[in-house]
Protein backbone atom coordinates (compact mmCIF):
# COMPACT_ATOMS: atom_id res chain seq x y z
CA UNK A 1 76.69 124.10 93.89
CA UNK A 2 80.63 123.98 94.00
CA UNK A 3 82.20 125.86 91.11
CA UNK A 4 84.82 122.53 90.90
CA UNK A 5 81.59 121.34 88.84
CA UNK A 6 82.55 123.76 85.94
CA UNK A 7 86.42 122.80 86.34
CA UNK A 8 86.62 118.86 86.42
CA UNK A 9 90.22 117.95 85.55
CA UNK A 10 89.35 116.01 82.52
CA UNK A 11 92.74 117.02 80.80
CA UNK A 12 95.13 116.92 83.75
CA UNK A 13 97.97 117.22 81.12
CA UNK A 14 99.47 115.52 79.44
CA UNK A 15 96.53 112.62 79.60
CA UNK A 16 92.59 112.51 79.59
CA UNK A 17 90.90 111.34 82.27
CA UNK A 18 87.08 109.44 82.26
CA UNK A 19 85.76 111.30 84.82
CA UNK A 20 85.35 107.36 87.22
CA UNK A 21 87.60 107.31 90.39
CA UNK A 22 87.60 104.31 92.08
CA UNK A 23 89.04 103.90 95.62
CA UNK A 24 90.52 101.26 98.31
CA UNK A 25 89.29 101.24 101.32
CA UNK A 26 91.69 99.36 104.11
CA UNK A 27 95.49 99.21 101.37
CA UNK A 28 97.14 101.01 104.18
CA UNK A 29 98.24 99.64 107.07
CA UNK A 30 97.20 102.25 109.18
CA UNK A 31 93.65 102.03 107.99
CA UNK A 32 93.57 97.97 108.35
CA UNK A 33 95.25 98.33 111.99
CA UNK A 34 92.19 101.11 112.70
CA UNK A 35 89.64 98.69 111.95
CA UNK A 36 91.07 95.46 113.14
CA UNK A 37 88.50 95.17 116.56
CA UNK A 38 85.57 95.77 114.15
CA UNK A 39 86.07 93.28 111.45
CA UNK A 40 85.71 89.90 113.57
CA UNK A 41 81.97 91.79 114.15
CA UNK A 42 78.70 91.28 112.12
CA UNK A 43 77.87 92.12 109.27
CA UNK A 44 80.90 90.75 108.39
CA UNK A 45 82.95 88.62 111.08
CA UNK A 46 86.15 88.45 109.27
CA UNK A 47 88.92 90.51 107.37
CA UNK A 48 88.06 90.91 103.57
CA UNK A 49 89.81 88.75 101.07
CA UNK A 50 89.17 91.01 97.98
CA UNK A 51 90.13 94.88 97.84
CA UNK A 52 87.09 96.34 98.84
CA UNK A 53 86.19 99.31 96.39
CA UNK A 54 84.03 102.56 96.49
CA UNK A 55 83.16 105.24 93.70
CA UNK A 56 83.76 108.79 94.11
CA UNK A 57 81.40 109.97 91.30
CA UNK A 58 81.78 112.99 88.72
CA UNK A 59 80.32 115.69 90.73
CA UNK A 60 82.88 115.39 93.71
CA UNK A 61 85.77 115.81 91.28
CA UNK A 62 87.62 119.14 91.65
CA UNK A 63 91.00 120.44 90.26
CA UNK A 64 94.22 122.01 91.99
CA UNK A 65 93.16 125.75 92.90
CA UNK A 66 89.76 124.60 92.90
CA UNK A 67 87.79 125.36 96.55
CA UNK A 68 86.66 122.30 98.69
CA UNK A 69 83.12 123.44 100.45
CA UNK A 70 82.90 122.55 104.82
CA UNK A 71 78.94 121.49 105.17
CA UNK A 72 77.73 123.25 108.11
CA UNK A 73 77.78 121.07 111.07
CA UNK A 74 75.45 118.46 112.79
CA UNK A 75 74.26 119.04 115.69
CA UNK A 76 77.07 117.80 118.31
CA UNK A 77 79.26 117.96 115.86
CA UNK A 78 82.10 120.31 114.57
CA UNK A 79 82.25 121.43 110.80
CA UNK A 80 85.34 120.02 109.83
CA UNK A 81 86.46 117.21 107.05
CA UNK A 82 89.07 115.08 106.23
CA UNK A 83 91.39 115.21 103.85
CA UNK A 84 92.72 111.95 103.16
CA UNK A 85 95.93 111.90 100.40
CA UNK A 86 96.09 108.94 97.85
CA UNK A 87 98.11 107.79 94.82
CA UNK A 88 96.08 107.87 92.15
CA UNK A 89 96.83 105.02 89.49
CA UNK A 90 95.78 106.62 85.30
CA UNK A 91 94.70 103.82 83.81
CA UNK A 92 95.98 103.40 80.23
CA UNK A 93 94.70 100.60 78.52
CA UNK A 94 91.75 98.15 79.25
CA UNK A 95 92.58 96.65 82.17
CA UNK A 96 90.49 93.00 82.66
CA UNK A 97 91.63 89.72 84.75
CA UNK A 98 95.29 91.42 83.92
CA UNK A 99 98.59 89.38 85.79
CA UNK A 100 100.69 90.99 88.53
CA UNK A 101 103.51 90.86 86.62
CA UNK A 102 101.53 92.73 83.13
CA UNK A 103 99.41 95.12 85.57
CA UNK A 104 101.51 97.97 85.41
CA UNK A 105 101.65 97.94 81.59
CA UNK A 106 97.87 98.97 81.94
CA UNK A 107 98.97 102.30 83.73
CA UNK A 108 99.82 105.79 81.82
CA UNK A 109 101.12 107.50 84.99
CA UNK A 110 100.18 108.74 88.54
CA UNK A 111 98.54 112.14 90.21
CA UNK A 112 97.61 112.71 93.78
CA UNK A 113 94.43 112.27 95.37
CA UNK A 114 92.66 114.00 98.04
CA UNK A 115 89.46 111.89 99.31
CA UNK A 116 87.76 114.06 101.00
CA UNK A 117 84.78 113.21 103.26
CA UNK A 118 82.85 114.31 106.38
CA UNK A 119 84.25 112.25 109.26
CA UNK A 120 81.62 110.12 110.05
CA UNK A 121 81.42 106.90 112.64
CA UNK A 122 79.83 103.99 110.54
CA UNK A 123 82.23 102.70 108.69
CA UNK A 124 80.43 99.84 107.00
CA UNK A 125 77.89 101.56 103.87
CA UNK A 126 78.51 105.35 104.96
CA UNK A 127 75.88 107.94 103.46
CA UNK A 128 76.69 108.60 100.26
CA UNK A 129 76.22 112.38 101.96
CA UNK A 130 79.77 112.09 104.20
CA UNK A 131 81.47 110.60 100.99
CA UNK A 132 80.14 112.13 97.62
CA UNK A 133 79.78 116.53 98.03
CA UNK A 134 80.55 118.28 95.31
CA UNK A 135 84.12 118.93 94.97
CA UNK A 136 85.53 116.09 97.42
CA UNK A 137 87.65 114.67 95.44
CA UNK A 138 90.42 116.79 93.99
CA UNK A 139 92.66 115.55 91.16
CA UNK A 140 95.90 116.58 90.23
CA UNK A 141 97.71 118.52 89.72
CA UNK A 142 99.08 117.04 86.58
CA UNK A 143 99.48 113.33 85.12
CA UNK A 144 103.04 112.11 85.59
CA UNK A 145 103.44 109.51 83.09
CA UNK A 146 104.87 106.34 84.50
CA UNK A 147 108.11 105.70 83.17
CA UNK A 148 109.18 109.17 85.31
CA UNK A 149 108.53 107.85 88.83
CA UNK A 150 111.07 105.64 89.35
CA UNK A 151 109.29 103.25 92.35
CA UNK A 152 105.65 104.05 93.09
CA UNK A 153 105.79 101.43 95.60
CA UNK A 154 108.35 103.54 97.78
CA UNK A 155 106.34 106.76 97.37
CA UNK A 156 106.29 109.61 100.21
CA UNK A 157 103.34 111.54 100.29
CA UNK A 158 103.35 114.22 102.71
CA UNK A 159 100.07 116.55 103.65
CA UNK A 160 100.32 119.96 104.91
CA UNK A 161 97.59 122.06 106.01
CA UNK A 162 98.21 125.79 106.61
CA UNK A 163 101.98 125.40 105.81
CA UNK A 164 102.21 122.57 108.66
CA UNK A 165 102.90 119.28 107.74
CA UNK A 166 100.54 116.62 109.75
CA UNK A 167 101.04 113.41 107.79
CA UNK A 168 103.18 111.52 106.27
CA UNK A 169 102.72 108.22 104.49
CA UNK A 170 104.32 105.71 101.59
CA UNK A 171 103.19 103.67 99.56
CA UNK A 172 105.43 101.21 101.01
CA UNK A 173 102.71 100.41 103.82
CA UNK A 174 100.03 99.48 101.20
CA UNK A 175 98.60 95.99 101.91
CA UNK A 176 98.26 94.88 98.41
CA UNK A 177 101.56 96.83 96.59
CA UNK A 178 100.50 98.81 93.03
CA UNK A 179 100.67 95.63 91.01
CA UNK A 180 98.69 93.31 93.01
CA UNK A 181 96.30 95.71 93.76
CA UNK A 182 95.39 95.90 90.14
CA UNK A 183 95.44 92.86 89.31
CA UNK A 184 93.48 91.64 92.33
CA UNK A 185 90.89 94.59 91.04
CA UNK A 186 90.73 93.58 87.94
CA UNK A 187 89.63 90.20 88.54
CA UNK A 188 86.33 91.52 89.06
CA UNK A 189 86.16 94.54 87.39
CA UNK A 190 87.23 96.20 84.24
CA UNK A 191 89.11 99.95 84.44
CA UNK A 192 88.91 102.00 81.18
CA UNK A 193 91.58 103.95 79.61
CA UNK A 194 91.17 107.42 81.91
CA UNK A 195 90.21 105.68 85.05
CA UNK A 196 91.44 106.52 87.78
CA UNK A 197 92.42 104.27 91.02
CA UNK A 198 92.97 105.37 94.56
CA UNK A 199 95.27 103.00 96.06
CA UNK A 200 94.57 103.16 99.71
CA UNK A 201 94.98 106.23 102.27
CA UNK A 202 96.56 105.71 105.84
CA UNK A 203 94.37 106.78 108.74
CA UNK A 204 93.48 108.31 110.52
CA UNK A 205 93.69 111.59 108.11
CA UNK A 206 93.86 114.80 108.80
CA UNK A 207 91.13 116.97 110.02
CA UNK A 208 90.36 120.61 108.34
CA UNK A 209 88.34 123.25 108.67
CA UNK A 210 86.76 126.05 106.72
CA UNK A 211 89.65 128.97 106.20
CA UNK A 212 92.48 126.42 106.15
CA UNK A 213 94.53 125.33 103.24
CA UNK A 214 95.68 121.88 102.28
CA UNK A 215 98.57 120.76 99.85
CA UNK A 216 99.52 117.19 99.47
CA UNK A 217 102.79 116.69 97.35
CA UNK A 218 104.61 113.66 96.18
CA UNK A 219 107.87 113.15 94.67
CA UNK A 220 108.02 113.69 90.84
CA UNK A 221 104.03 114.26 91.13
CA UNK A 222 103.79 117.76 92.07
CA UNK A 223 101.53 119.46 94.98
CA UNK A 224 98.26 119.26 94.57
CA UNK A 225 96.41 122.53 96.82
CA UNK A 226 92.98 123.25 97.61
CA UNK A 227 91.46 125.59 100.11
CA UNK A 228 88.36 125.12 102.46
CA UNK A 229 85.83 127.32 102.62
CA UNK A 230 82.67 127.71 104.66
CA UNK A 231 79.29 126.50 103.25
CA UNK A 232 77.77 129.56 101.39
């Protein structure tokens, strides 16, 4: 069991959080433009209209220090994960069937998110195993309340891994920008004060493996580090 299970970031300062991330799948352009070939295919045969949401539960939450944990490998496979870097929306107030131009009202502030995940080939309804490990889903590493990033729509993330930096993205090339994301979300689903929303990553993200270390900073947000470690 990961110790990040006896560290959740429930009080990344200066707000509580719920312990409920939710995240985007296909807000970057990156991650659409991956995909496009595959989503004029069954089960689906056609681009999705609504944001199309996933859970990353309460045991995959981890803090800044914390370790991340690289399952051994499947056979033909190499032990390695991904590390893919998100802005993180702190939701505030009730958010429910809230208007583009109110949505941001709903949010206390921002942190960085790293979805992590084993990289895996089926995209549509993954295992829950390549998605939801203990500890894949580090928070941090504080709460920066809103009113001190001055765009969050013109965010630069940047992800480094062993001092190197391999990725670079904005928020700038999300699909649905911060505001219309939410309220498209909210139209059929309610957030709770201490939610937390991952607005989209770009793709495809970096790979790591066991020994390696991974910070992913932001602008006014901070750097959020983790190192990887092999499966005990």
């Amino acid at each position: 069991m990961s110790t990040a299970l006896c560290k959740i970031p429930m009080d990344v300062a200066p707000f509580g959080l719920s312990g409920t991330v939710y995240g985007t799948l296909l807000n970057h352009r990156t991650a659409l433009a991956a995909l496009e070939g595959q989503m004029t295919l069954p089960p689906y045969n056609a681009p999705p209209r609504a944001p199309v949401m996933y859970l990353k539960p309460r045991n995959t939450l981890a803090a800044c220090g914390d370790t991340v944990e690289v399952p051994a490998a499947e056979p033909g496979t190499a032990a390695q994960l991904e590390a893919a870097a998100c802005l993180g929306l702190v939701i505030g107030r009730t958010a429910c069937h809230v208007s583009e131009a109110a949505a941001l009202d709903h949010v206390a502030g921002f942190l960085i998110v790293n979805d992590v995940s084993i990289p895996h080939p089926d995209y549509y309804r993954p295992s829950v195993r390549y998605k939801a490990r203990d500890g894949f889903c580090p928070l941090g590493p504080r709460v920066t309340a809103r009113a001190l990033v001055a765009n969050p729509d013109a965010l630069v993330i940047r992800t480094f891994v062993d001092g190197i930096l391999v990725q670079i993205m904005s928020t700038a090339d999300l699909i649905r920008p911060l505001a219309r994301l939410l309220a498209d979300v909210t139209e059929f689903m309610t957030l709770a004060p201490g939610d937390v929303l991952a607005a989209g990553a770009a793709a495809p993200a970096p790979r790591v493996r066991a020994g390696q270390t991974v910070v992913i900073e932001a602008d006014a947000l901070g750097r959020l580090t983790n190192r990887f470690v092999g499966a005990a």
